[in-house]
C-alpha atoms as a PDB file:
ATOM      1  CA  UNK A   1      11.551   4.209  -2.136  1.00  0.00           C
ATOM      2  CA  UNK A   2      12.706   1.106  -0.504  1.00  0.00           C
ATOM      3  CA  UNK A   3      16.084  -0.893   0.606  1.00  0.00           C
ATOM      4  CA  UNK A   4      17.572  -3.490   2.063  1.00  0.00           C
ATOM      5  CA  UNK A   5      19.420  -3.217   4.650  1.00  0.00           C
ATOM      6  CA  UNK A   6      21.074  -6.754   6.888  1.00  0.00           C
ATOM      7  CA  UNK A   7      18.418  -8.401   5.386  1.00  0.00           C
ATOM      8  CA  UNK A   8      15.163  -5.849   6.345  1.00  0.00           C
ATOM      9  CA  UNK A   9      13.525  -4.013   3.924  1.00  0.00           C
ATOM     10  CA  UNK A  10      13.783  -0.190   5.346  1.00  0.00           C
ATOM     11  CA  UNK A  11      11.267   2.048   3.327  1.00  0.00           C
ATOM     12  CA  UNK A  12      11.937   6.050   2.732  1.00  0.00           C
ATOM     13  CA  UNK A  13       8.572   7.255   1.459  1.00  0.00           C
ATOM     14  CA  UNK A  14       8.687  10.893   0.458  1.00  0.00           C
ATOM     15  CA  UNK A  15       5.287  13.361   0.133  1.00  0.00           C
ATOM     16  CA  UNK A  16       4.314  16.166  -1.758  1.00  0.00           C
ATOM     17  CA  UNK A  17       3.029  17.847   0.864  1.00  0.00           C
ATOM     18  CA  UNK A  18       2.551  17.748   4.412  1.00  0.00           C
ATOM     19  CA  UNK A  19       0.775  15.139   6.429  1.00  0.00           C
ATOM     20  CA  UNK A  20      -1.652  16.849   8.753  1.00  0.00           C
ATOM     21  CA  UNK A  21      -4.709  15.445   9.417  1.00  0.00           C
ATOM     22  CA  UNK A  22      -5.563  12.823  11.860  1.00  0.00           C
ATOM     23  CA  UNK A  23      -7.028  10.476   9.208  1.00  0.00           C
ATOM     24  CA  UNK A  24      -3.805  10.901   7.131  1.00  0.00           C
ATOM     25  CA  UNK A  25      -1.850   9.930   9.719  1.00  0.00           C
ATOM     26  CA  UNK A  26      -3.826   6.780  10.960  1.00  0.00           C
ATOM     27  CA  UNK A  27      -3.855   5.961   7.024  1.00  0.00           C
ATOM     28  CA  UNK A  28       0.003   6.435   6.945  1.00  0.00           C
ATOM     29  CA  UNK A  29       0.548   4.058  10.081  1.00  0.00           C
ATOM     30  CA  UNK A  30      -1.756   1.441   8.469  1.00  0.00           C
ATOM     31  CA  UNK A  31       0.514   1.461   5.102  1.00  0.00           C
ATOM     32  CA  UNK A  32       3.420   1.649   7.272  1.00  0.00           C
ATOM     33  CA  UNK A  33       2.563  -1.637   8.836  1.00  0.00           C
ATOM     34  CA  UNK A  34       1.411  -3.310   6.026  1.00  0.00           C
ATOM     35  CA  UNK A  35       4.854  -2.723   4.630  1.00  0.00           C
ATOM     36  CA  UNK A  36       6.966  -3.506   7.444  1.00  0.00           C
ATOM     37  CA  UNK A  37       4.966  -7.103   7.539  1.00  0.00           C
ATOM     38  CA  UNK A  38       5.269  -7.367   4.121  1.00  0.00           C
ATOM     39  CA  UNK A  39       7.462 -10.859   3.118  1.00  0.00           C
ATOM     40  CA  UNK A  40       9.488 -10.417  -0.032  1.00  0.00           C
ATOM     41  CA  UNK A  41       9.655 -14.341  -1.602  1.00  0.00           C
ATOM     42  CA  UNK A  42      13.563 -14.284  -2.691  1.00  0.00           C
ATOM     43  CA  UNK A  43      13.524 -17.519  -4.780  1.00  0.00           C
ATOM     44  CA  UNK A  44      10.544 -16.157  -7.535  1.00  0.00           C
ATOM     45  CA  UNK A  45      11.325 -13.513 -10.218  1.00  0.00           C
ATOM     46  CA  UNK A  46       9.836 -10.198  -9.705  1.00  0.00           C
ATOM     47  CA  UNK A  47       6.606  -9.207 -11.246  1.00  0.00           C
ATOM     48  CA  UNK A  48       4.727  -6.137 -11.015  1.00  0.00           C
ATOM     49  CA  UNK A  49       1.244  -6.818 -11.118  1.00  0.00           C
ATOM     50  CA  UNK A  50      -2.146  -4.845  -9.461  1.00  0.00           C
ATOM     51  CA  UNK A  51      -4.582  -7.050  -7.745  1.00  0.00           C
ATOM     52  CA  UNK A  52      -7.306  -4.553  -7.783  1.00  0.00           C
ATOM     53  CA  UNK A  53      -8.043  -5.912 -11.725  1.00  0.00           C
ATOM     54  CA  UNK A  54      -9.002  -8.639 -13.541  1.00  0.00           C
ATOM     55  CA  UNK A  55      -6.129  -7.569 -16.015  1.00  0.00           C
ATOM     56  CA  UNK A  56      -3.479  -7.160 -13.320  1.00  0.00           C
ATOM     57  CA  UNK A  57      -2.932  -3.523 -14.621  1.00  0.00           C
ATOM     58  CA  UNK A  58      -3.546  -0.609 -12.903  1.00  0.00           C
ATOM     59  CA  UNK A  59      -6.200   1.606 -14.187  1.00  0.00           C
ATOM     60  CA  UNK A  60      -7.309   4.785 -11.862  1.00  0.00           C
ATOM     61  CA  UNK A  61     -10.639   3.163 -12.465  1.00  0.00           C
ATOM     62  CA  UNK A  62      -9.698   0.152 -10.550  1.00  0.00           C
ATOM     63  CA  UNK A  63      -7.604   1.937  -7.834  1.00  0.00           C
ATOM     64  CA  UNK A  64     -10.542   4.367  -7.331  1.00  0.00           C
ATOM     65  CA  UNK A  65     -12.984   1.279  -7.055  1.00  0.00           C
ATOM     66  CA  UNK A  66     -10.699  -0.571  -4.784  1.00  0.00           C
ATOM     67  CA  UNK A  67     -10.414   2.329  -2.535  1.00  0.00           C
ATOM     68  CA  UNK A  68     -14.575   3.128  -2.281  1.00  0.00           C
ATOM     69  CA  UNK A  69     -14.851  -0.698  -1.620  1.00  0.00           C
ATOM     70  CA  UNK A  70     -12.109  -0.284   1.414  1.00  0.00           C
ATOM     71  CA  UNK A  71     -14.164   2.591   2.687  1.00  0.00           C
ATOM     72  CA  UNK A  72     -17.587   1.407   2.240  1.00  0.00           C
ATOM     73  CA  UNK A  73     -16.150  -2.171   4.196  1.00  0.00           C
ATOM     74  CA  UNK A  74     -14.430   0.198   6.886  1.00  0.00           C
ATOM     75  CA  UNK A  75     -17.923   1.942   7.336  1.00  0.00           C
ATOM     76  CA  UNK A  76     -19.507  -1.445   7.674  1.00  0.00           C
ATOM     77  CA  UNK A  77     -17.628  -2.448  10.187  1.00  0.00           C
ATOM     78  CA  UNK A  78     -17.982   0.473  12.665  1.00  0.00           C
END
């Protein structure tokens, strides 16, 4: 999934399918910069943890929440 290379992290993100759409690939670009501004903290221990819960863990629940609430905020805004 990801690297590092001379000190950058250089992603390889593969699909199951195609990318074709217009939306898909304006929501690929936006993950695509999110990740390449992404600042990895070398001095704390790793933790894998998702934000979108109270628990930290990921439930579909929560990611399917997270992503109506994105949407419904992008709609807002426009």
């Amino acid at each position: 999934m990801g690297r590092i290379e001379n000190n950058i992290m250089v992603w390889n993100l593969n699909f199951s399918r195609r990318i074709i759409r217009t939306v898909e690939i304006e929501e690929f670009a936006v993950l695509m910069n999110a990740l390449d501004n992404f600042e990895f903290d070398s001095t704390s221990e790793d933790e894998v943890m998702w934000i979108a819960s109270k628990s930290k863990e990921f439930t579909v629940a929560s990611c399917y929440g997270s992503v109506v609430r994105r949407m419904e905020s992008s709609m807002d805004q426009h």
